[in-house]
Protein backbone atom coordinates (compact mmCIF):
# COMPACT_ATOMS: atom_id res chain seq x y z
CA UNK A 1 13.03 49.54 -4.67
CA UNK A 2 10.36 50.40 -7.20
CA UNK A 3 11.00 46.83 -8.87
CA UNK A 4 10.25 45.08 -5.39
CA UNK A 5 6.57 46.35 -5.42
CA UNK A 6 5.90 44.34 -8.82
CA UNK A 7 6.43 41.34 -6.76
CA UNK A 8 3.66 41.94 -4.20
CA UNK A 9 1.86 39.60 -3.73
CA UNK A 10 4.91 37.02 -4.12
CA UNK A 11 6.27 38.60 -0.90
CA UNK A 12 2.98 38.95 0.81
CA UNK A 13 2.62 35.20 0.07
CA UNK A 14 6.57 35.05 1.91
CA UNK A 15 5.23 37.16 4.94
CA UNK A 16 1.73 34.73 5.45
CA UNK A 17 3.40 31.78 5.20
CA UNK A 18 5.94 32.86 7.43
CA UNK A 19 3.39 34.32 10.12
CA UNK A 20 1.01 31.36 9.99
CA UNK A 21 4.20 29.41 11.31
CA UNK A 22 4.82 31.44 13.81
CA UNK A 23 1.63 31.61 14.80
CA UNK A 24 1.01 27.91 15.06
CA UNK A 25 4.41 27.23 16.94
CA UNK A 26 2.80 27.74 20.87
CA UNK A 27 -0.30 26.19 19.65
CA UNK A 28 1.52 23.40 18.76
CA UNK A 29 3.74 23.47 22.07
CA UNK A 30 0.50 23.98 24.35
CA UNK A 31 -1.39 21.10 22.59
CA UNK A 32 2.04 18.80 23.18
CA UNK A 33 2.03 20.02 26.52
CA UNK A 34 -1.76 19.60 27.11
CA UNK A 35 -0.50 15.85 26.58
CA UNK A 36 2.55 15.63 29.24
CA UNK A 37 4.98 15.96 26.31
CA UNK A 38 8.29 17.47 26.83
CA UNK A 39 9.76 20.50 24.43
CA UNK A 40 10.50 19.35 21.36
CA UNK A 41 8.82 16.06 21.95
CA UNK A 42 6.50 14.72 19.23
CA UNK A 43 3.11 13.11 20.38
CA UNK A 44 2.46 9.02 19.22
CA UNK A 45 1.40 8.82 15.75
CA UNK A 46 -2.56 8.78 15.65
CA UNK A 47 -4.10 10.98 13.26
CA UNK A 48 -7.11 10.90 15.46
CA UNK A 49 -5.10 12.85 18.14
CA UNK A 50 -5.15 16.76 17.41
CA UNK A 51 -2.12 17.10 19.12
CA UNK A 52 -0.32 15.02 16.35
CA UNK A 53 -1.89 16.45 13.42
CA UNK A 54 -0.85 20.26 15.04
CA UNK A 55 2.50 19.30 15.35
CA UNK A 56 2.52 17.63 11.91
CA UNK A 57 0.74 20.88 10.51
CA UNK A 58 3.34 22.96 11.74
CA UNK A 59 6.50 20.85 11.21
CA UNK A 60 5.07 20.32 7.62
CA UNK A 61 4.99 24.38 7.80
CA UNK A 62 8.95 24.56 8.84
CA UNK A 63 10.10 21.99 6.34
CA UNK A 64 8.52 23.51 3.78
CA UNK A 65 9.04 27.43 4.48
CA UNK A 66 13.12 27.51 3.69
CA UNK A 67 12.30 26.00 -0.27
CA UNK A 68 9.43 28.70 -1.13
CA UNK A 69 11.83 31.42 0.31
CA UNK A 70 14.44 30.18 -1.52
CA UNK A 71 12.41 29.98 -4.75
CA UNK A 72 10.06 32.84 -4.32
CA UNK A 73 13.44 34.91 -3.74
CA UNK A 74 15.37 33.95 -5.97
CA UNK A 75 12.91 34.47 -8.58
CA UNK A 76 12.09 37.94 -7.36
CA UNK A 77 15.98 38.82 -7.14
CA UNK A 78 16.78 37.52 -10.73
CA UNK A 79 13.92 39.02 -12.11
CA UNK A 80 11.95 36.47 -13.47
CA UNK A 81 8.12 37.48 -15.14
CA UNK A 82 6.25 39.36 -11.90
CA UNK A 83 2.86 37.67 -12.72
CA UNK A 84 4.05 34.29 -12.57
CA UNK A 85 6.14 34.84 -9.41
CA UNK A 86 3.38 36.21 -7.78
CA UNK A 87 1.09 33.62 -8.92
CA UNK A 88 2.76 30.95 -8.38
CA UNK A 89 3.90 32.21 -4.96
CA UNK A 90 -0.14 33.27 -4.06
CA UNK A 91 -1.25 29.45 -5.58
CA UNK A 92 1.69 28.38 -3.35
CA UNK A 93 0.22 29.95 -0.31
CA UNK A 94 -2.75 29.31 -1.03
CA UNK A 95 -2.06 25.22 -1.36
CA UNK A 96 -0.44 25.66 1.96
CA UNK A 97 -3.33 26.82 3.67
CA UNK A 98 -5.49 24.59 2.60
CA UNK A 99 -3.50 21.88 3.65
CA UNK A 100 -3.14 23.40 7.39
CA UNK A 101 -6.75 23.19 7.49
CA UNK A 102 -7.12 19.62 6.43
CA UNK A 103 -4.43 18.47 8.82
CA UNK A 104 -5.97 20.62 11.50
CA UNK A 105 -9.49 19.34 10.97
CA UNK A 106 -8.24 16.05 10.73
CA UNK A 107 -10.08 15.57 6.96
CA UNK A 108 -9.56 12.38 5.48
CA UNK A 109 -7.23 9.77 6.25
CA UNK A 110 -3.42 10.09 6.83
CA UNK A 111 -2.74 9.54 3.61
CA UNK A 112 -5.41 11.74 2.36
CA UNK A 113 -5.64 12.42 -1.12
CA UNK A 114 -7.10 16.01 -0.62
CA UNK A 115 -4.12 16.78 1.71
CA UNK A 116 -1.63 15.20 -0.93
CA UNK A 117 -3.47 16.78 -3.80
CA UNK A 118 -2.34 20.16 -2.31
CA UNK A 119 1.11 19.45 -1.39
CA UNK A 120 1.57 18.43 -5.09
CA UNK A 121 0.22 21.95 -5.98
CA UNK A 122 2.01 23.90 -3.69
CA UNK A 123 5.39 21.40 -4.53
CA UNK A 124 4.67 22.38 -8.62
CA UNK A 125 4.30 25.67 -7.87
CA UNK A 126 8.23 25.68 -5.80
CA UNK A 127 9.44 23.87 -8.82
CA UNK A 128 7.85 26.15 -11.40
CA UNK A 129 9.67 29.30 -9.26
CA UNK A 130 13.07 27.63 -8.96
CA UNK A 131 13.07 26.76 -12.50
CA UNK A 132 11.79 30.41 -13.62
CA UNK A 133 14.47 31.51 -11.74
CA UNK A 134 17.38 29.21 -12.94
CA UNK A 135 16.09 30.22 -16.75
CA UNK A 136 16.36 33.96 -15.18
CA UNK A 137 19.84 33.50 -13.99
CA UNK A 138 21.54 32.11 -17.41
């Protein structure tokens, strides 16, 4: 277990991500619902409408949670270098956030380059993991 703890902040990064889903799922039901919308329905597409960019933020959220598990595991499991896991995992996290906040506060446009600037980061980071942890594995 003593290895674990030099991965940290990789699986703090896991935990946040994972709780700042959860935590946005009944926001993102009570702002559909605040709109008539049924379970599981998805509001009209109009960035202007917080209801869509909430359900966007946290679908985004979903979609992208399985990969940096994967990754971020993967790489902790096969033992590949602790400070780039956890940095790339914490830049990861960090990317992620910042995009929740720019979907939430509806900056930009819908094709925003701040909000694609930080997928890209967060998406490099993945790929740097899953490759550190292929290399790891042979």
């Amino acid at each position: 277990m003593d290895v674990f703890g030099l991965y940290s902040h990789a699986i703090a990064s896991l935990v946040i991500f994972t709780l700042i889903v959860l935590f946005m799922s009944p926001f993102s039901a009570l702002a559909k619902a605040g709109k008539g919308l049924a379970p599981g329905a998805t509001p009209e597409q109009d960035y202007s409408d917080k209801a869509y960019r909430m359900n966007r933020a946290y679908l985004n959220g979903t979609e992208t949670l399985p990969a940096f598990l994967t990754v971020t595991l993967a790489a902790i499991l096969l033992g590949a270098s602790p400070f780039w896991v956890n940095l790339l995992a914490s830049v990861a996290l960090v990317a992620r956030i910042v995009m929740l906040v720019v979907h939430l506060q509806g900056l930009g446009k819908p094709t925003s380059g701040l909000r694609s600037t930080f997928y890209v980061i967060g998406w490099v980071c993945m790929i740097a993991l899953g490759v550190m942890a292929l290399v790891a594995a042979f």
